[in-house]
N, C-alpha and C. Protein backbone atom coordinates (compact mmCIF):
# COMPACT_ATOMS: atom_id res chain seq x y z
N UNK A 1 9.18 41.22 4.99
CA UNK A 1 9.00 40.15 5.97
C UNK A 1 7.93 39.20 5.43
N UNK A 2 8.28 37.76 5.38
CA UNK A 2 7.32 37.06 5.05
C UNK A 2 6.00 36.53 5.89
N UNK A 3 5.07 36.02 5.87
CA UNK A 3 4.04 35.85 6.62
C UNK A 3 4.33 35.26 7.66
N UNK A 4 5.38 33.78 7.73
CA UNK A 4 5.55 32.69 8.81
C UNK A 4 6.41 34.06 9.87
N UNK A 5 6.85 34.78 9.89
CA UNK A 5 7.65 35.44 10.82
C UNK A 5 6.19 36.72 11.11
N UNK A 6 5.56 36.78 10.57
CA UNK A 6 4.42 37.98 11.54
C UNK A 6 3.41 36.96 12.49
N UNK A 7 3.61 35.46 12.36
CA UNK A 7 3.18 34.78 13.55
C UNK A 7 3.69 34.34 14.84
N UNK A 8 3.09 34.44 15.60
CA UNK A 8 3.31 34.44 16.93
C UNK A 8 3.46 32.76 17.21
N UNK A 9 2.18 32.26 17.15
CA UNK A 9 1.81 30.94 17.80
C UNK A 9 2.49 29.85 16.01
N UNK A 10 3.48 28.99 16.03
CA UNK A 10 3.40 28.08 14.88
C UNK A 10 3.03 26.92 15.63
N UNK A 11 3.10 25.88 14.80
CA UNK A 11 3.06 24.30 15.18
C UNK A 11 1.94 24.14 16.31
N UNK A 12 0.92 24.44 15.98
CA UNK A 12 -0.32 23.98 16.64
C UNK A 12 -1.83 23.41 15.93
N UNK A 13 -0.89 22.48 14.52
CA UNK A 13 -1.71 21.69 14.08
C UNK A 13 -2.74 20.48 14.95
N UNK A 14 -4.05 20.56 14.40
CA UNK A 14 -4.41 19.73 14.49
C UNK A 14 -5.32 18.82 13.88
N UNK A 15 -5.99 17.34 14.01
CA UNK A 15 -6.09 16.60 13.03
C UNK A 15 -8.18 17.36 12.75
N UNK A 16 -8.50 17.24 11.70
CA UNK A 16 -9.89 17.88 11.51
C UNK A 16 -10.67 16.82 10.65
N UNK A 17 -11.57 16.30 10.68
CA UNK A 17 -12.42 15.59 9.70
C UNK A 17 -13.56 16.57 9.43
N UNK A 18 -13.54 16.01 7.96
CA UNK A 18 -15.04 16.70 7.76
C UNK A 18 -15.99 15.82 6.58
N UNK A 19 -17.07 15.90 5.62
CA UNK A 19 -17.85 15.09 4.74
C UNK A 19 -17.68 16.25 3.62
N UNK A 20 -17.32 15.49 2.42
CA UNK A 20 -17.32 16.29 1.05
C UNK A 20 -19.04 16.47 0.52
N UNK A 21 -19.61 17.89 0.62
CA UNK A 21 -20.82 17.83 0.42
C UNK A 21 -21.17 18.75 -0.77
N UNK A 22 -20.11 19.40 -1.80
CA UNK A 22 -20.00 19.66 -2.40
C UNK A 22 -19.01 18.92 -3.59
N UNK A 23 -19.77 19.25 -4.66
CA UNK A 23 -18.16 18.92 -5.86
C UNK A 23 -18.55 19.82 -7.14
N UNK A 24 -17.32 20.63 -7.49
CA UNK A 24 -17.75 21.35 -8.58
C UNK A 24 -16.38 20.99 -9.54
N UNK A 25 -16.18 21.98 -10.67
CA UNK A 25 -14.97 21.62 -11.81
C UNK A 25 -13.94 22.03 -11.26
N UNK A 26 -14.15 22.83 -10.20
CA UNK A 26 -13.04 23.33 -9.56
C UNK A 26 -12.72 23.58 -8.10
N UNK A 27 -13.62 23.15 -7.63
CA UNK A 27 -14.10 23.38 -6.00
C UNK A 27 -14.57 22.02 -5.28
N UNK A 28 -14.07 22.31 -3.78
CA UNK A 28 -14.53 20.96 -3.24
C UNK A 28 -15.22 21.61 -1.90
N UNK A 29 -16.57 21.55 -1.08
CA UNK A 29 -17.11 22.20 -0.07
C UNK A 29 -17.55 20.82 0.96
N UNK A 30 -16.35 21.35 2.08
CA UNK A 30 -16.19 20.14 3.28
C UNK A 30 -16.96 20.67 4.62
N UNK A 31 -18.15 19.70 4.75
CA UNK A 31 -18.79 20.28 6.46
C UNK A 31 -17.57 19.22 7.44
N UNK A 32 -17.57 20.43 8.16
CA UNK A 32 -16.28 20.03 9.25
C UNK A 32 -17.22 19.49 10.08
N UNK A 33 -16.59 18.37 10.46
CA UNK A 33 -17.35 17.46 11.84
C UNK A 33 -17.29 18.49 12.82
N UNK A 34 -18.42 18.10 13.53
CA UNK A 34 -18.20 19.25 15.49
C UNK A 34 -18.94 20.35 14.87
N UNK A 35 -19.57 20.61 13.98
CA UNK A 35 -20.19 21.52 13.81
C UNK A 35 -19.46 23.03 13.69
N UNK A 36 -18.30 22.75 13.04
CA UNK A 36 -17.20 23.79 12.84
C UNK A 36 -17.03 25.08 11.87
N UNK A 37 -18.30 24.25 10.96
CA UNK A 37 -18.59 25.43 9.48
C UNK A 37 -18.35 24.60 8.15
N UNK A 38 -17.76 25.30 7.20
CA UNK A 38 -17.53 24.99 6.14
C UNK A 38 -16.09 25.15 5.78
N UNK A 39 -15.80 24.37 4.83
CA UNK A 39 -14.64 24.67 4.35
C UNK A 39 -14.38 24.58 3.03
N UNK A 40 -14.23 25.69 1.60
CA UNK A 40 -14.49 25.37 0.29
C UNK A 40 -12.92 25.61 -0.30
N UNK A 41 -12.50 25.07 -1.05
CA UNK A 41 -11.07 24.87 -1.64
C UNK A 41 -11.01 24.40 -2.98
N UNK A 42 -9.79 24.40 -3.03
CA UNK A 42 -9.88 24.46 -4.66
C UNK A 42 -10.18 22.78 -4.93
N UNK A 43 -10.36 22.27 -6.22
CA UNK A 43 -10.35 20.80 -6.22
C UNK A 43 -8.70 20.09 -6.04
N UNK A 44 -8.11 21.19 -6.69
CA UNK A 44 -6.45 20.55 -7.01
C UNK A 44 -6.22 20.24 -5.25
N UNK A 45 -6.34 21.13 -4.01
CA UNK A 45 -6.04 20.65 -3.34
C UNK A 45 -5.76 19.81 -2.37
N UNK A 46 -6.78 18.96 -3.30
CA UNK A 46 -7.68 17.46 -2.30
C UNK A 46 -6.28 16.68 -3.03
N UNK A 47 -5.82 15.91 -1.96
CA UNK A 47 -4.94 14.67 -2.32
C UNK A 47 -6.35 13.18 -1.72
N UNK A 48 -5.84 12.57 -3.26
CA UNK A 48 -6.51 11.15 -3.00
C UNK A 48 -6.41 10.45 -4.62
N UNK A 49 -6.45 9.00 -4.20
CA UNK A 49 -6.04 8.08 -5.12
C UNK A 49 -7.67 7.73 -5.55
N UNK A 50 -8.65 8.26 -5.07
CA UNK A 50 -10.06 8.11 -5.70
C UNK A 50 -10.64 8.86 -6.37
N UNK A 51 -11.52 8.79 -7.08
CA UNK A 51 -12.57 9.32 -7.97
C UNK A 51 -13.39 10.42 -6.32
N UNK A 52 -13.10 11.53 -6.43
CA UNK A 52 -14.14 12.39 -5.33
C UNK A 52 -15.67 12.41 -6.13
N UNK A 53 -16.28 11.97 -4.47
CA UNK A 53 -17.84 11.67 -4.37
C UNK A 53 -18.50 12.32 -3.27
N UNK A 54 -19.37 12.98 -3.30
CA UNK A 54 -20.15 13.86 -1.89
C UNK A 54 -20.19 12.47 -0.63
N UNK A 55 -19.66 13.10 0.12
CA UNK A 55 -20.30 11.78 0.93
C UNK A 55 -18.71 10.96 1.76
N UNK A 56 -17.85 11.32 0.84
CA UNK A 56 -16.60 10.95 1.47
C UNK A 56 -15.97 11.46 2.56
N UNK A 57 -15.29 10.93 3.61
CA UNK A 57 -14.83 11.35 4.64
C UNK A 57 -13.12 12.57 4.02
N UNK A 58 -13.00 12.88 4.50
CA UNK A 58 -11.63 13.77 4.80
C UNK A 58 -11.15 14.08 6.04
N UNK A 59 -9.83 14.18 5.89
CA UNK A 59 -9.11 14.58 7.09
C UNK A 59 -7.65 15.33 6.88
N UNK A 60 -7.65 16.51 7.33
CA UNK A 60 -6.52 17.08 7.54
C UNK A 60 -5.87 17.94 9.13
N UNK A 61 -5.02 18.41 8.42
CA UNK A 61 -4.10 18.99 9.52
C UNK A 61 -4.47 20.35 9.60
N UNK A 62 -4.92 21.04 10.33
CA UNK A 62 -5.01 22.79 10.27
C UNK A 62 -4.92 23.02 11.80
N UNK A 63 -4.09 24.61 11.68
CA UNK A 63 -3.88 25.37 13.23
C UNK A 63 -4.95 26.27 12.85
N UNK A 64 -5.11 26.95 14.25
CA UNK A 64 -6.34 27.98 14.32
C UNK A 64 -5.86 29.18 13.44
N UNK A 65 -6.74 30.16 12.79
CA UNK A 65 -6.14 31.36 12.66
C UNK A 65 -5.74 32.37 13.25
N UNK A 66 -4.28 33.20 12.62
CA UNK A 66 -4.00 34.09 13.79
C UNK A 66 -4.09 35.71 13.14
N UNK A 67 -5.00 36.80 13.68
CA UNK A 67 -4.92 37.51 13.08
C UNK A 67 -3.34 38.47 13.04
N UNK A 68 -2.96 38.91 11.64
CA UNK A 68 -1.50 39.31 11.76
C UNK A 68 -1.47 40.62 12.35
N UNK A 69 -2.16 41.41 12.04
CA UNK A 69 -1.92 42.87 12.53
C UNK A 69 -3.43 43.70 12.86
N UNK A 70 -3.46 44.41 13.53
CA UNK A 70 -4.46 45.10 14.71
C UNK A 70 -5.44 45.83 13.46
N UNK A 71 -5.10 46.34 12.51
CA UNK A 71 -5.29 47.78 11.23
C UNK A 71 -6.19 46.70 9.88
N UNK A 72 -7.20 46.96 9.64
CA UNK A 72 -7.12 45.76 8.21
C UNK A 72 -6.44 46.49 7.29
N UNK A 73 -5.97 45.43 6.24
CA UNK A 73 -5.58 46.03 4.62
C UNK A 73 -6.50 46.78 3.92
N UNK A 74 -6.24 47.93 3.91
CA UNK A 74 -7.10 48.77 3.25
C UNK A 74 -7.67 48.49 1.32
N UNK A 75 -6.83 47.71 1.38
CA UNK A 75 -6.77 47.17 -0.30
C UNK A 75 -8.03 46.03 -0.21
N UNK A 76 -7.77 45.41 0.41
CA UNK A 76 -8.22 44.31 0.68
C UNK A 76 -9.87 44.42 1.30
N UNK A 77 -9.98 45.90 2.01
CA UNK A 77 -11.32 46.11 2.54
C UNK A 77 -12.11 46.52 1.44
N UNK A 78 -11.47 47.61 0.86
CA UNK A 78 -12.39 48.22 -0.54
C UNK A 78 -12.35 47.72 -1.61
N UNK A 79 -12.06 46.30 -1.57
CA UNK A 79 -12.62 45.10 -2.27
C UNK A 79 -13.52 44.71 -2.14
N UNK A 80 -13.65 44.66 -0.73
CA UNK A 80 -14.51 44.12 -0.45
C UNK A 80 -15.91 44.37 -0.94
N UNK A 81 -15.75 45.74 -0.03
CA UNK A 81 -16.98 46.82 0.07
C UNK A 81 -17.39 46.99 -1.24
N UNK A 82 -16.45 47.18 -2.16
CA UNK A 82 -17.17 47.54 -3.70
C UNK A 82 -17.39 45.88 -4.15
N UNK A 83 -17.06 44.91 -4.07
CA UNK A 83 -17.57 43.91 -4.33
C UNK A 83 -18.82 43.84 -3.71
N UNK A 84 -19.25 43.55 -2.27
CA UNK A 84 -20.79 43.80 -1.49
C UNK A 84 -21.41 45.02 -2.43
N UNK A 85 -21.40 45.86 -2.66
CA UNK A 85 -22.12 47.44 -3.46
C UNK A 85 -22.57 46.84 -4.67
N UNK A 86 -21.59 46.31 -5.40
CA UNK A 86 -21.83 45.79 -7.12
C UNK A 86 -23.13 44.70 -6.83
N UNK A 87 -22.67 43.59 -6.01
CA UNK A 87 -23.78 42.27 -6.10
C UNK A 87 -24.91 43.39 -4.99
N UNK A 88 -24.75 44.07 -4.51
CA UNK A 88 -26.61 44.45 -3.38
C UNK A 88 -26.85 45.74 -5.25
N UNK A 89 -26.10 46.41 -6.24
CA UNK A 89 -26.98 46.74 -6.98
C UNK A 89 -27.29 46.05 -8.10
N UNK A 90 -26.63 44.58 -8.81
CA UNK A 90 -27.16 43.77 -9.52
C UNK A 90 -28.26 43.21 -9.05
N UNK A 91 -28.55 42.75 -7.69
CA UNK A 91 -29.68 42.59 -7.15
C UNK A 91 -31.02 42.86 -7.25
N UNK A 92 -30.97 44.43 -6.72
CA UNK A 92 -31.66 45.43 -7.23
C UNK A 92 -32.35 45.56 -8.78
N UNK A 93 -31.32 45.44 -10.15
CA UNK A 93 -31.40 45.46 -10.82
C UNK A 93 -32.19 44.13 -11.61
N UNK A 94 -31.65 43.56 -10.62
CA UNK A 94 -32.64 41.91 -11.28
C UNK A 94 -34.05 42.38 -10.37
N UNK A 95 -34.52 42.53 -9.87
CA UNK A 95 -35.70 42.58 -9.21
C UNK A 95 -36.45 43.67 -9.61
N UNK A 96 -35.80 45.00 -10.15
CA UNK A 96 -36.74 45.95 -10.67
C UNK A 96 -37.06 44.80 -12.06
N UNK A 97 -36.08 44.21 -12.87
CA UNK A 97 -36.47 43.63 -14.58
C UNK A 97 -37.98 42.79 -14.12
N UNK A 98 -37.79 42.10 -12.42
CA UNK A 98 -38.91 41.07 -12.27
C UNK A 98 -40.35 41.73 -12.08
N UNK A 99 -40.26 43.13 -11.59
CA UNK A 99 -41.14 43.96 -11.39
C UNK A 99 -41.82 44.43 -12.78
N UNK A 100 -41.06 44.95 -13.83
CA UNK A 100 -41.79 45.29 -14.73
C UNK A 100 -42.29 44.39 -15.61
N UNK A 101 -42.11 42.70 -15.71
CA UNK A 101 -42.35 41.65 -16.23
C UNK A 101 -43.97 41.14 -15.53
């Protein structure tokens, strides 16, 4: 089963502005107007006929998210978790090197 059929709610786009306050080689990081958060994406997925500059307006289409199923992906959690474990003991590891310096 593909994803569009484990949703319930479709077609409840709506229009979103936000300010490009990031720009990297590959990344673009948009503060959503309304005080909505952030939003970071790839660069390819910005459509525009300009040179991107911090500071530019944007606007797109997005529906709310819907969570698909009650259970998380277990794949997907102990990614997580061992991703969080690795960076809290590189951490660690940078701060004991600052300690004995």
């Amino acid at each position: 089963m593909d994803g569009m059929n484990k949703l319930k709610y479709i077609s409840t786009e709506q229009m979103f502005e936000g300010i490009i306050v990031e720009l990297h080689d590959a990344s673009v990081t948009i503060d959503l107007k309304g005080r909505l958060g952030q939003l970071k994406i790839p660069r390819r997925m910005i459509i525009s006929e300009y040179n991107l500059e911090i500071g530019q307006e944007v606007g797109f289409l997005m529906t709310y998210p819907e969570v698909l199923a009650e259970e998380p992906d277990e794949h997907y959690k102990t990614a997580i978790y061992e991703h969080e474990r690795r960076r809290a003991e590189a951490r660690k590891k940078r701060e004991e090197a600052r300690e004995e310096n």
